[in-house]
Protein backbone atom coordinates (compact mmCIF):
# COMPACT_ATOMS: atom_id res chain seq x y z
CA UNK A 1 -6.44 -4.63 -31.95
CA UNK A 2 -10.15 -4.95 -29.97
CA UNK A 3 -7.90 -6.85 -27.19
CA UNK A 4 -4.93 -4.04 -26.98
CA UNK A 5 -7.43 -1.69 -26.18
CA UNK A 6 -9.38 -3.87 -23.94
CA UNK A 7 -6.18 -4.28 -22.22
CA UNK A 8 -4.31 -1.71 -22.47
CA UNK A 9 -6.83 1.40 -21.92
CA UNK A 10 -5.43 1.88 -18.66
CA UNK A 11 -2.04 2.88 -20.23
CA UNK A 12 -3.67 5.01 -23.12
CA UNK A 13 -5.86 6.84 -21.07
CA UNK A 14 -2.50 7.60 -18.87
CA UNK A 15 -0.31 8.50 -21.71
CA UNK A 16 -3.39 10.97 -22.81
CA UNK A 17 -3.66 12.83 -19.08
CA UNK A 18 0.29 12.38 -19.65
CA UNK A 19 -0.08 14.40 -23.20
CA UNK A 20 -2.74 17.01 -21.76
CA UNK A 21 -0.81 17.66 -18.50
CA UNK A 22 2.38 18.26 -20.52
CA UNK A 23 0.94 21.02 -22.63
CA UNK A 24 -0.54 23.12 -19.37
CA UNK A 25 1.38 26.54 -20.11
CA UNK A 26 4.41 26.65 -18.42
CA UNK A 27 3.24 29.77 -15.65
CA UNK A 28 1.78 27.54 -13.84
CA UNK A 29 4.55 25.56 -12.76
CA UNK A 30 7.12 26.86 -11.21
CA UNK A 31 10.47 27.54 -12.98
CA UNK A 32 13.89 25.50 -12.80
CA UNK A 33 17.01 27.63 -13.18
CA UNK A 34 19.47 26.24 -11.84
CA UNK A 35 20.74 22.06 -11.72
CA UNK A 36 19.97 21.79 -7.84
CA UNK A 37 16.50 23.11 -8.51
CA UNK A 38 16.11 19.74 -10.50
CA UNK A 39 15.04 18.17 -6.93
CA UNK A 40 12.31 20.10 -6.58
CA UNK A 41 9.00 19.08 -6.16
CA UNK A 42 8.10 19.39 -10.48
CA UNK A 43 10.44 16.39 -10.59
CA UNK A 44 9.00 14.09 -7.76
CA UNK A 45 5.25 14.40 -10.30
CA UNK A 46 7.59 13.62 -13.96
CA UNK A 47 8.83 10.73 -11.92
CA UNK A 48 5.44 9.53 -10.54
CA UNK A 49 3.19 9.86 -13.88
CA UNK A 50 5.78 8.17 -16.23
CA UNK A 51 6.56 5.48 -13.53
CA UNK A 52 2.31 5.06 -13.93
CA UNK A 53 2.39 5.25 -17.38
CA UNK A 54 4.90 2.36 -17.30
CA UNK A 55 3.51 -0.32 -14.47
CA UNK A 56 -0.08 0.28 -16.37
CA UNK A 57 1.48 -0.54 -19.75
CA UNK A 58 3.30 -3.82 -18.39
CA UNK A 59 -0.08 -4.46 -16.29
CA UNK A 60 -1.81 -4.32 -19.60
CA UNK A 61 0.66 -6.78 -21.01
CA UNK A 62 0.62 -9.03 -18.33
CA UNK A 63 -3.27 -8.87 -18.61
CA UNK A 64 -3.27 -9.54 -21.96
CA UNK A 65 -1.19 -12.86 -22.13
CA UNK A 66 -2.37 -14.03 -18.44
CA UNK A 67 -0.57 -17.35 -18.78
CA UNK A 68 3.09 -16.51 -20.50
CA UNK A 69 5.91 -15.27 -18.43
CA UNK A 70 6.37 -11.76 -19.04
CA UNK A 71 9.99 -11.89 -20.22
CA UNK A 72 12.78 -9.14 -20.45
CA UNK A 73 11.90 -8.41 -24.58
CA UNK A 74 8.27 -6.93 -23.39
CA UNK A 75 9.68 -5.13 -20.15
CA UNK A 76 12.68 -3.37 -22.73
CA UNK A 77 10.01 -2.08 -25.31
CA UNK A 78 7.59 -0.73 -22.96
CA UNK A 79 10.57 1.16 -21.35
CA UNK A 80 11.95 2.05 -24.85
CA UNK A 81 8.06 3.34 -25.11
CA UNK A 82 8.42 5.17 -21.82
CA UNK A 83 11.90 7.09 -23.12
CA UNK A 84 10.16 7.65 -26.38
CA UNK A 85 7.52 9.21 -25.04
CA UNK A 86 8.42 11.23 -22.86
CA UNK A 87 11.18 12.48 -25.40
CA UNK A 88 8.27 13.34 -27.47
CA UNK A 89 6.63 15.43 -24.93
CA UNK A 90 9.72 17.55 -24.09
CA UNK A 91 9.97 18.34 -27.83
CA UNK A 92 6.15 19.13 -27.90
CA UNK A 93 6.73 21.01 -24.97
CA UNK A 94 10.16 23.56 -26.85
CA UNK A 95 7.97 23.51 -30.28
CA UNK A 96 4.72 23.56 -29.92
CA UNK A 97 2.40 24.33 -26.50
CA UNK A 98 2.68 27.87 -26.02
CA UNK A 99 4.03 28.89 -22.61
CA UNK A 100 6.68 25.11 -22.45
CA UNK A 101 9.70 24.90 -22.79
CA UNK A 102 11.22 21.52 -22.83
CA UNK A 103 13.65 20.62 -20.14
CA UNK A 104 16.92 17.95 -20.20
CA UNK A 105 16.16 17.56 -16.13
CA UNK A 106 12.41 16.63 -17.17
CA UNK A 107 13.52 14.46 -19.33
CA UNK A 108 15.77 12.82 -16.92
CA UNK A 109 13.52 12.40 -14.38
CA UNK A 110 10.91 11.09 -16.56
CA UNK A 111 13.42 7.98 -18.30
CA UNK A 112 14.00 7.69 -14.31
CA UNK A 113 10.32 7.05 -13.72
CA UNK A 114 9.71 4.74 -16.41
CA UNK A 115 12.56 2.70 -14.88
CA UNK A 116 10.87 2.67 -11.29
CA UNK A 117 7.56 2.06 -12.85
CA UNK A 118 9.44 -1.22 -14.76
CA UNK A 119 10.96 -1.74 -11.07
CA UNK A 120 7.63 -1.93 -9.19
CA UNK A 121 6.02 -4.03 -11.54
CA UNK A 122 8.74 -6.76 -11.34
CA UNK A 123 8.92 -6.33 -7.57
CA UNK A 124 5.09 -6.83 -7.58
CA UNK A 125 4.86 -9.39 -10.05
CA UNK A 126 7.57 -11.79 -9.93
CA UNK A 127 7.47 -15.24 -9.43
CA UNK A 128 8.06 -15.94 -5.80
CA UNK A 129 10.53 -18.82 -4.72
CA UNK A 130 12.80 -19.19 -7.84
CA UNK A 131 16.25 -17.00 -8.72
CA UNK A 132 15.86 -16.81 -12.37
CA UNK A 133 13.89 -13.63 -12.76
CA UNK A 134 11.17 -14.37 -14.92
CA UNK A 135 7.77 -12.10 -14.51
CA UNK A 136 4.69 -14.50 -14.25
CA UNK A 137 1.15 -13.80 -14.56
């Protein structure tokens, strides 16, 4: 347990600014009524702090066991994690801060950053020269 923290504080302390930045009353963001009005700005920040939460949680993975590959099995919880998670704060967000209301759009664009966080990570930290897409230390 000392060496997931050690590790993977990065993540946690994400997932926590993730948590508080989530429950911020709603009136001061701005509102999305209509589907186009999904592209707005809002969703550009659900897709940038869930695609951090996800490359820090890998990086704390791959920091963790610096000399195994990084195979497909850790990359599909973390993103299971990521969807989880950012389920859970929608639901927080219709039931319980004051001033939310979750959002299907959020949601969306949050499963959509955890995929681009999983993305940048393998882009970043793939082994060069070989075709069988493996992530290395």
């Amino acid at each position: 347990m000392k060496a997931f923290i050690r590790f993977q504080w990065p993540g946690i302390l994400w997932g926590i600014f993730i948590l508080v930045l989530t429950g911020v009353p709603g009136n001061y963001f701005p509102q999305i009524v209509s589907f186009w009005d999904w592209l707005s700005p809002d969703k550009a920040v659900h897709l940038f702090i869930f695609g951090v939460f996800t490359f820090l949680v890998l990086l704390g993975h791959r920091k963790q066991y610096p000399g195994s590959r990084i195979r497909y099995k850790p990359v599909s919880l973390v993103l299971i994690l990521g969807v989880l998670y950012s389920g859970l704060t929608e639901v927080l967000q219709s039931h319980l801060f004051l001033g939310r209301d979750g959002n299907i759009f959020d949601f969306l664009a949050n499963v959509i950053g955890c995929l681009i966080g999983a993305l940048l990570f393998y882009l970043l930290y793939r082994k060069k020269g070989t075709n069988n897409h493996q992530f290395v230390e």
